[in-house]
Every structure is written in C-alpha cells, then in structure tokens.
Protein backbone atom coordinates (compact mmCIF):
# COMPACT_ATOMS: atom_id res chain seq x y z
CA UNK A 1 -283.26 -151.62 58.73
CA UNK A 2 -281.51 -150.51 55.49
CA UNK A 3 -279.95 -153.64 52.97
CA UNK A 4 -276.70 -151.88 53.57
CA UNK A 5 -276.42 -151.24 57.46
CA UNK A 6 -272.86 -150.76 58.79
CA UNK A 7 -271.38 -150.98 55.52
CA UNK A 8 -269.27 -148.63 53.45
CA UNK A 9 -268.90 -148.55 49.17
CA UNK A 10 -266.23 -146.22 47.14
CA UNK A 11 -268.19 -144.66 44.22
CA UNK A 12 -265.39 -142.82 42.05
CA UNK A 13 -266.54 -140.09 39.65
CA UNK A 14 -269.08 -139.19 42.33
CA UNK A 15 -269.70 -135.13 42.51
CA UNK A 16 -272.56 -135.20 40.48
CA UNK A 17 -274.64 -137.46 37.67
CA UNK A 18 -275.30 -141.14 38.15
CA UNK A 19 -272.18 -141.66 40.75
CA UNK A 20 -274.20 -138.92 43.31
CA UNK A 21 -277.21 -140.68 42.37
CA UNK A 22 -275.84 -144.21 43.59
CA UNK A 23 -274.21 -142.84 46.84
CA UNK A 24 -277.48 -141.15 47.42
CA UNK A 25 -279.47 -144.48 46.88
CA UNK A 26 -276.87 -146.42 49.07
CA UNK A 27 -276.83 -143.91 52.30
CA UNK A 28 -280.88 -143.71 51.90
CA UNK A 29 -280.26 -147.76 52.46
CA UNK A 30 -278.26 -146.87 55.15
CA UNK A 31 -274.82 -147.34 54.06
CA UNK A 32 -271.66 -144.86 53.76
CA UNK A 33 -269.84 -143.43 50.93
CA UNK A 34 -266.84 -142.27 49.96
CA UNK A 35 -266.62 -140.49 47.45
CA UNK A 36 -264.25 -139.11 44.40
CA UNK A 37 -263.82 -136.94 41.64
CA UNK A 38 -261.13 -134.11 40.43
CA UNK A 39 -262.62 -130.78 42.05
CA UNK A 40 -262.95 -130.66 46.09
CA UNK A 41 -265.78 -128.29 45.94
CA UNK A 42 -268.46 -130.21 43.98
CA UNK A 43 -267.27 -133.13 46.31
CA UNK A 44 -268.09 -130.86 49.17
CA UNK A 45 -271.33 -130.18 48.81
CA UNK A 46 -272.20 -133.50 47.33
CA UNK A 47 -271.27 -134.76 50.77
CA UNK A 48 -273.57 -131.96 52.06
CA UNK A 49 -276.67 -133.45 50.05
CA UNK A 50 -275.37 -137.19 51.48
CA UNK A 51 -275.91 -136.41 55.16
CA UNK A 52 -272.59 -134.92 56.56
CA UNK A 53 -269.04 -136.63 57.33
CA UNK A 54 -271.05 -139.10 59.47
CA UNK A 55 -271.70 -140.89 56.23
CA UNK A 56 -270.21 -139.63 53.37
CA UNK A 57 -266.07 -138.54 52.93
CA UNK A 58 -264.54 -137.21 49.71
CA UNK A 59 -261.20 -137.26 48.49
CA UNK A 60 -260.34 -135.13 45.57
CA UNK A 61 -257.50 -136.49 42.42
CA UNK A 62 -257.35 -137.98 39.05
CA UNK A 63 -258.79 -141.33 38.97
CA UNK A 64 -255.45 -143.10 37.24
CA UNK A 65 -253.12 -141.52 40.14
CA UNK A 66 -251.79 -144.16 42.26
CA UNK A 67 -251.31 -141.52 45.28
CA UNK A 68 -254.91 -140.46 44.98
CA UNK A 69 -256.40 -143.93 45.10
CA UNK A 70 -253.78 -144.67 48.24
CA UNK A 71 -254.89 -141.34 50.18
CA UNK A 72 -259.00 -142.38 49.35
CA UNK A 73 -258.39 -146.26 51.07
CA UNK A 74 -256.23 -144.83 54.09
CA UNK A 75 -259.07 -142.21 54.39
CA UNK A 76 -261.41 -145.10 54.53
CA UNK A 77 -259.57 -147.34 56.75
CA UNK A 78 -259.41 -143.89 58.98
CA UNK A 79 -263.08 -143.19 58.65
CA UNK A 80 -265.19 -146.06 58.97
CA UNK A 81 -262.67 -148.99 59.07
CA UNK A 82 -263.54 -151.34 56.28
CA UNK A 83 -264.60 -151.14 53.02
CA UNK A 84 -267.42 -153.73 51.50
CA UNK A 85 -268.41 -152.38 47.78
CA UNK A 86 -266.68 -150.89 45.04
CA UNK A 87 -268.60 -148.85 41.93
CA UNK A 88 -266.14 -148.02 39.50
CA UNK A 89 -268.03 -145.12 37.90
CA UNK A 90 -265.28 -142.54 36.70
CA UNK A 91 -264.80 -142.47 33.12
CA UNK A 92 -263.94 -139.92 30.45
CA UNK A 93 -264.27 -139.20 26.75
CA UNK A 94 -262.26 -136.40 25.06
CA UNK A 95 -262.77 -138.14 21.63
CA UNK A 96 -265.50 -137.64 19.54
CA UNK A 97 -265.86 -139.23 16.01
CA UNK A 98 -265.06 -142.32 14.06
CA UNK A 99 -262.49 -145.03 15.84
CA UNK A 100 -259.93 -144.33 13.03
CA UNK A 101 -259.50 -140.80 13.79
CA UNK A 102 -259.20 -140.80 17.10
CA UNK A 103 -255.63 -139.83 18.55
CA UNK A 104 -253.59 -142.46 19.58
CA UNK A 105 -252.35 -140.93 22.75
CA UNK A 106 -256.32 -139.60 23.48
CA UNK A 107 -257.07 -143.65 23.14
CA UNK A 108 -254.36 -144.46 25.58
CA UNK A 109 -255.38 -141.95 28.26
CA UNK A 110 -259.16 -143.05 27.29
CA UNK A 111 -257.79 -146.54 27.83
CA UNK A 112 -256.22 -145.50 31.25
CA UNK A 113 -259.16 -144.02 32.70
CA UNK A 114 -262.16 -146.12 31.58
CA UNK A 115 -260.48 -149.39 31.46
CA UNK A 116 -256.96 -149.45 33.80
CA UNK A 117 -258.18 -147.40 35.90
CA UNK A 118 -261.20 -149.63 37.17
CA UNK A 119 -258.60 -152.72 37.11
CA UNK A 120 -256.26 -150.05 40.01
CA UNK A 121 -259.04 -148.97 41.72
CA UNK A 122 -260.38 -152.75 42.20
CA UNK A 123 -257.03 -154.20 43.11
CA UNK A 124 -256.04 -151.88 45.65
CA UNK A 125 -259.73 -152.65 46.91
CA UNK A 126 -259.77 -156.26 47.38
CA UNK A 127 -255.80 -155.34 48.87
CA UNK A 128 -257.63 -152.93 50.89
CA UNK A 129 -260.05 -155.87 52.33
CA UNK A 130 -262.80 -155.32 49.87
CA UNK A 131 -265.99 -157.94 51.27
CA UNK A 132 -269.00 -157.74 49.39
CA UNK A 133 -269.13 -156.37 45.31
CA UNK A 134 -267.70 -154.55 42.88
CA UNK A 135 -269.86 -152.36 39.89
CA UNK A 136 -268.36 -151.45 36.90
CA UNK A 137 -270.30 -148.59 34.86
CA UNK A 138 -269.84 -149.76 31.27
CA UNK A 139 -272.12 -148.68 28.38
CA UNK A 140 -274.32 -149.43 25.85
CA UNK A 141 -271.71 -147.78 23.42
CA UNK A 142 -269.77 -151.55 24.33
CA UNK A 143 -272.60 -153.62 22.73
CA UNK A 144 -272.72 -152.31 19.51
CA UNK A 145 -271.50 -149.62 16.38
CA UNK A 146 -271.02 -146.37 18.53
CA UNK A 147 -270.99 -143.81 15.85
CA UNK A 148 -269.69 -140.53 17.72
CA UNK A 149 -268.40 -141.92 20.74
CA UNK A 150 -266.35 -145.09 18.47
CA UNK A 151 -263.46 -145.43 21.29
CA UNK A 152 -265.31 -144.46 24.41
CA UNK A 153 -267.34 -147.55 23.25
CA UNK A 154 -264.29 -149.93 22.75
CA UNK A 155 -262.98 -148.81 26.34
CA UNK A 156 -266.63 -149.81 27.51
CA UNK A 157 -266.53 -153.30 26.12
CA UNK A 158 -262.95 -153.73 27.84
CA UNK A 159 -264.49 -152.73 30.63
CA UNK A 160 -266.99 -155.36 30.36
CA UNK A 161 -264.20 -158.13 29.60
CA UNK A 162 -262.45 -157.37 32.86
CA UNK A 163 -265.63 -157.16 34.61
CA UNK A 164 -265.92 -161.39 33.63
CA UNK A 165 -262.16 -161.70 34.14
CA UNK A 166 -261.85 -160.00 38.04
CA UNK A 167 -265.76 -162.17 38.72
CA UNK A 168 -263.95 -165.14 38.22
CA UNK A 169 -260.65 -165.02 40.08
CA UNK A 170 -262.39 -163.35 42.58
CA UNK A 171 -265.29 -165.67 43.59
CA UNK A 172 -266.79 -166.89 45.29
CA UNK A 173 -266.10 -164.36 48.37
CA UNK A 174 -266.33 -161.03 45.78
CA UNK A 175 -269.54 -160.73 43.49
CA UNK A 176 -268.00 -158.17 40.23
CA UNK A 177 -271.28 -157.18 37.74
CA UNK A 178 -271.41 -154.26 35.59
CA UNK A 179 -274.11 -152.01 33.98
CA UNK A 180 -274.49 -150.55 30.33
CA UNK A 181 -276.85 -147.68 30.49
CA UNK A 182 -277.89 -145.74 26.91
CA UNK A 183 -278.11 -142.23 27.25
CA UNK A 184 -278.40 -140.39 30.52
CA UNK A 185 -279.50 -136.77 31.42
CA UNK A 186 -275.90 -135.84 32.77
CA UNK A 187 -273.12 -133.20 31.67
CA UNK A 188 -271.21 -135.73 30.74
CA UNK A 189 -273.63 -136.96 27.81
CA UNK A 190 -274.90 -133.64 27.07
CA UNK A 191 -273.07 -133.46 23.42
CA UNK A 192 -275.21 -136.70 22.62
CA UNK A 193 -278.97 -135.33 23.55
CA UNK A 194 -278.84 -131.13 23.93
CA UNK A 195 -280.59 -129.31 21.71
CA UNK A 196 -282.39 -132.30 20.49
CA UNK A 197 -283.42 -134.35 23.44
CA UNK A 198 -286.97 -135.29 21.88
CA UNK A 199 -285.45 -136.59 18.75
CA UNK A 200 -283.14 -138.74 20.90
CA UNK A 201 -285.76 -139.75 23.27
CA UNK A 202 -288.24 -141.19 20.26
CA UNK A 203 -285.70 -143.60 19.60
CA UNK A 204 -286.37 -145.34 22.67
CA UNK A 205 -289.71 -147.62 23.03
CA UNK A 206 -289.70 -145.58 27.03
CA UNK A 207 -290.16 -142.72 25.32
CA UNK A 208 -287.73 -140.82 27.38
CA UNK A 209 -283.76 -140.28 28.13
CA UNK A 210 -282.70 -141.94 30.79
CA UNK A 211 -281.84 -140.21 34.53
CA UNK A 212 -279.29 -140.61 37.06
CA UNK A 213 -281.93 -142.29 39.32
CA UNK A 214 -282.41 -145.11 36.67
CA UNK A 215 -279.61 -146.34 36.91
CA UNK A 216 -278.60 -146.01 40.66
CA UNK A 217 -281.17 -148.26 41.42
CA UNK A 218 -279.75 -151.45 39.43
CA UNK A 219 -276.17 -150.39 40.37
CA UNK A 220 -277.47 -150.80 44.36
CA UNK A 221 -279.42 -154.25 43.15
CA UNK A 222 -276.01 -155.49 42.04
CA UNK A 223 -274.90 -154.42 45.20
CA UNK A 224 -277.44 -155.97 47.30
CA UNK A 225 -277.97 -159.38 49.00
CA UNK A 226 -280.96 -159.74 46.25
CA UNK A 227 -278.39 -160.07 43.37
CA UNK A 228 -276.41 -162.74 45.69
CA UNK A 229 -276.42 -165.07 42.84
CA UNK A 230 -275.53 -162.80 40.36
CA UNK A 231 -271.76 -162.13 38.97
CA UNK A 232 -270.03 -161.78 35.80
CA UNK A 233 -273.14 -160.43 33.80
CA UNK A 234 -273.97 -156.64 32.39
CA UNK A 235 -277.44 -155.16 32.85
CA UNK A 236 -278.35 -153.03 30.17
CA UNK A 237 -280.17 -150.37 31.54
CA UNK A 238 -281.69 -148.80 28.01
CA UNK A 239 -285.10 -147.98 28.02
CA UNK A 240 -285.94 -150.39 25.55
CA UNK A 241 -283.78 -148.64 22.97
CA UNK A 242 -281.78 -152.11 21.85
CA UNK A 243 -284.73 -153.84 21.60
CA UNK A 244 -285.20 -154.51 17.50
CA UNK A 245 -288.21 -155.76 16.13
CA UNK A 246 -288.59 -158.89 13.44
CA UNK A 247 -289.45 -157.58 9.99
C-alpha cells in the first residue's frame, strides 16, 4: 500500500527538473499525476517515464492562461474523477541582476507567473473539489538578499505570503505548505552553478548542489498524512547553506 492510493495531484511546470521528480515520487507512492508545462513533447515522454496514461496525463499551455488551467481540471475530472493535491511548481525568471534594474513589465509577467499564477491555479483547484494539500515551490532567494536573481526572489517571498494567506481561509479541510530549496541541478538554475559548480557547492556545509530528488521528497512529506499537522510553514530545503555560525 502506497501513502497516496487512489489519489490524484496536479504538478505544473512538470516536463522535467524537480516537478518530474515529485510526480515520479508520488506515482512510486502510488498516486496519479497530471501534469503541465509549455511543450507537449517533453510532457510526452515524461508521462512515458511515469508509467503510461494509466497514471500520468499532460496538458500542454502557459501557466497564467485561464483556458489552459480550465482544459487541465476538465481533463482531470475526465481522467480520474477527482483531484486531492495541488504542487504549484511552475515558475520563471527572465531577469537577471539587481531589483532596480529589472524591467517593469519583466516584473509584472514575473509577478504573473510565480506569484498570480499559483493564486489561479489554487482557486480553480479548491473550485475544482481540491481534498487534501496544496505545495507551493518558493525559494531560498525569498529569505534573504538575492543578488542575481533580486526579483525572482521578491516573487518567491509573495509566494510564501499567499502560501500563509490561502492555509488559513482554507483550513481546516485543505493543508497549503510551501518549500524554499537553494540551488538545484536543473536547466532552470544552470546560469547560477555551470561552469563553477564546485565553487557553488563549497558554500554549502553538504558539500554538494542540491538535486531534483531532494526536494521531491519533502514536497510528497507535505503532501502526506505524516505532515497532517502541518500548514502555513516553508521548509527550507538548503543543504545547510543558511546556516551561519556565531563569531
């Protein structure tokens, strides 16, 4: 018996990187996925590696299109009836550099995604008859000075504000956590690590970046009935790297 037996989660930005990792961590518990992301053939054979349309769909579109997140809950509903878990992974980052020079209509699409986006996709979940959790993927970036990545990093701690907002209006029958992972081995943080992973990876006490796997398995603890006492609160999943010693 798998934690997750006869139940179904929507991962978005799930082709690939940490959002494959989690759907690949949930169906091993025996759950089912569906999955998102903008390009139909990474989503295809990512639901090849899941197991086949017996437990994983995919629905391609932009994460802030209204149509596209209607199409991936009627798909559901079609599929395997109900929905129990949301991880609201998709994100994006087309900024790089100090907050003050970042574009203001790059913030507001950055804003969209990352941060209005998540607050879409959860509402038209819980309309949808969303039972169990929701998982927000945040970032360490929110906690603290993000030199480099300045407004991904205010998007991130937005995303942790709504994260407290939607846990409480939407207890006691919804559970809504997030996670704030440093840097992960994933195209979508390679401009922070490549060419210089070991100099990145000595800054953390583990010694090491961090992998998809590392964080799919908190994201499906969140998920879990062993978190059942658990909402409102961001795990940073670091390796150590926040961690300052006295003196």
């Amino acid at each position: 018996m798998g934690r997750f037996d006869g139940e179904t989660a929507l991962i978005t930005g799930a082709s690939r990187g940490i959002g494959l990792a989690i759907a690949q961590r949930f169906v091993a518990d025996g759950g089912r996925v569906a999955i998102t992301a903008r390009g139909q053939e990474a989503l295809d054979a990512a639901v090849a590696t899941l197991g086949g349309p017996s437990v994983a769909i995919a629905v391609a579109g932009k994460a802030d299109d209204p149509a596209h997140r209607a199409e991936v809950f009627s798909r559901i509903s079609d599929e395997f009836g109900s929905i129990d878990h949301l991880v609201n992974n998709a994100g994006i980052n087309p900024a790089y550099g100090p907050a003050l020079q970042t574009d203001e209509a790059v913030a507001r699409k950055i804003l969209d995604v990352n941060v209005i986006g998540a607050l879409a996709w959860s509402r038209d979940a819980v309309a949808a008859g969303l039972s169990s959790t929701i998982v927000n993927l945040s970032s360490i970036s929110a906690l603290t000075a993000a030199p480099g990545i300045a407004f991904y990093g205010v998007s991130k701690a937005a995303l942790i504000s709504l994260t407290q907002q939607l846990a409480h209006e939407l207890a006691p029958s919804i559970r809504v956590n997030a996670v704030a992972p440093a840097v992960i081995k994933t195209n979508f943080a390679k401009a922070l690590y490549e060419g210089r992973e070991d100099e990145v990876a000595a800054r953390y006490p583990l010694a090491r970046l961090g992998v998809p796997d590392d964080v799919a398995g908190p994201v499906t603890f969140l998920m879990s009935p062993d978190s059942a006492w658990i909402t409102g609160q961001t795990l940073v999943i670091d390796g150590g790297g926040s961690l300052s010693p006295v003196g």
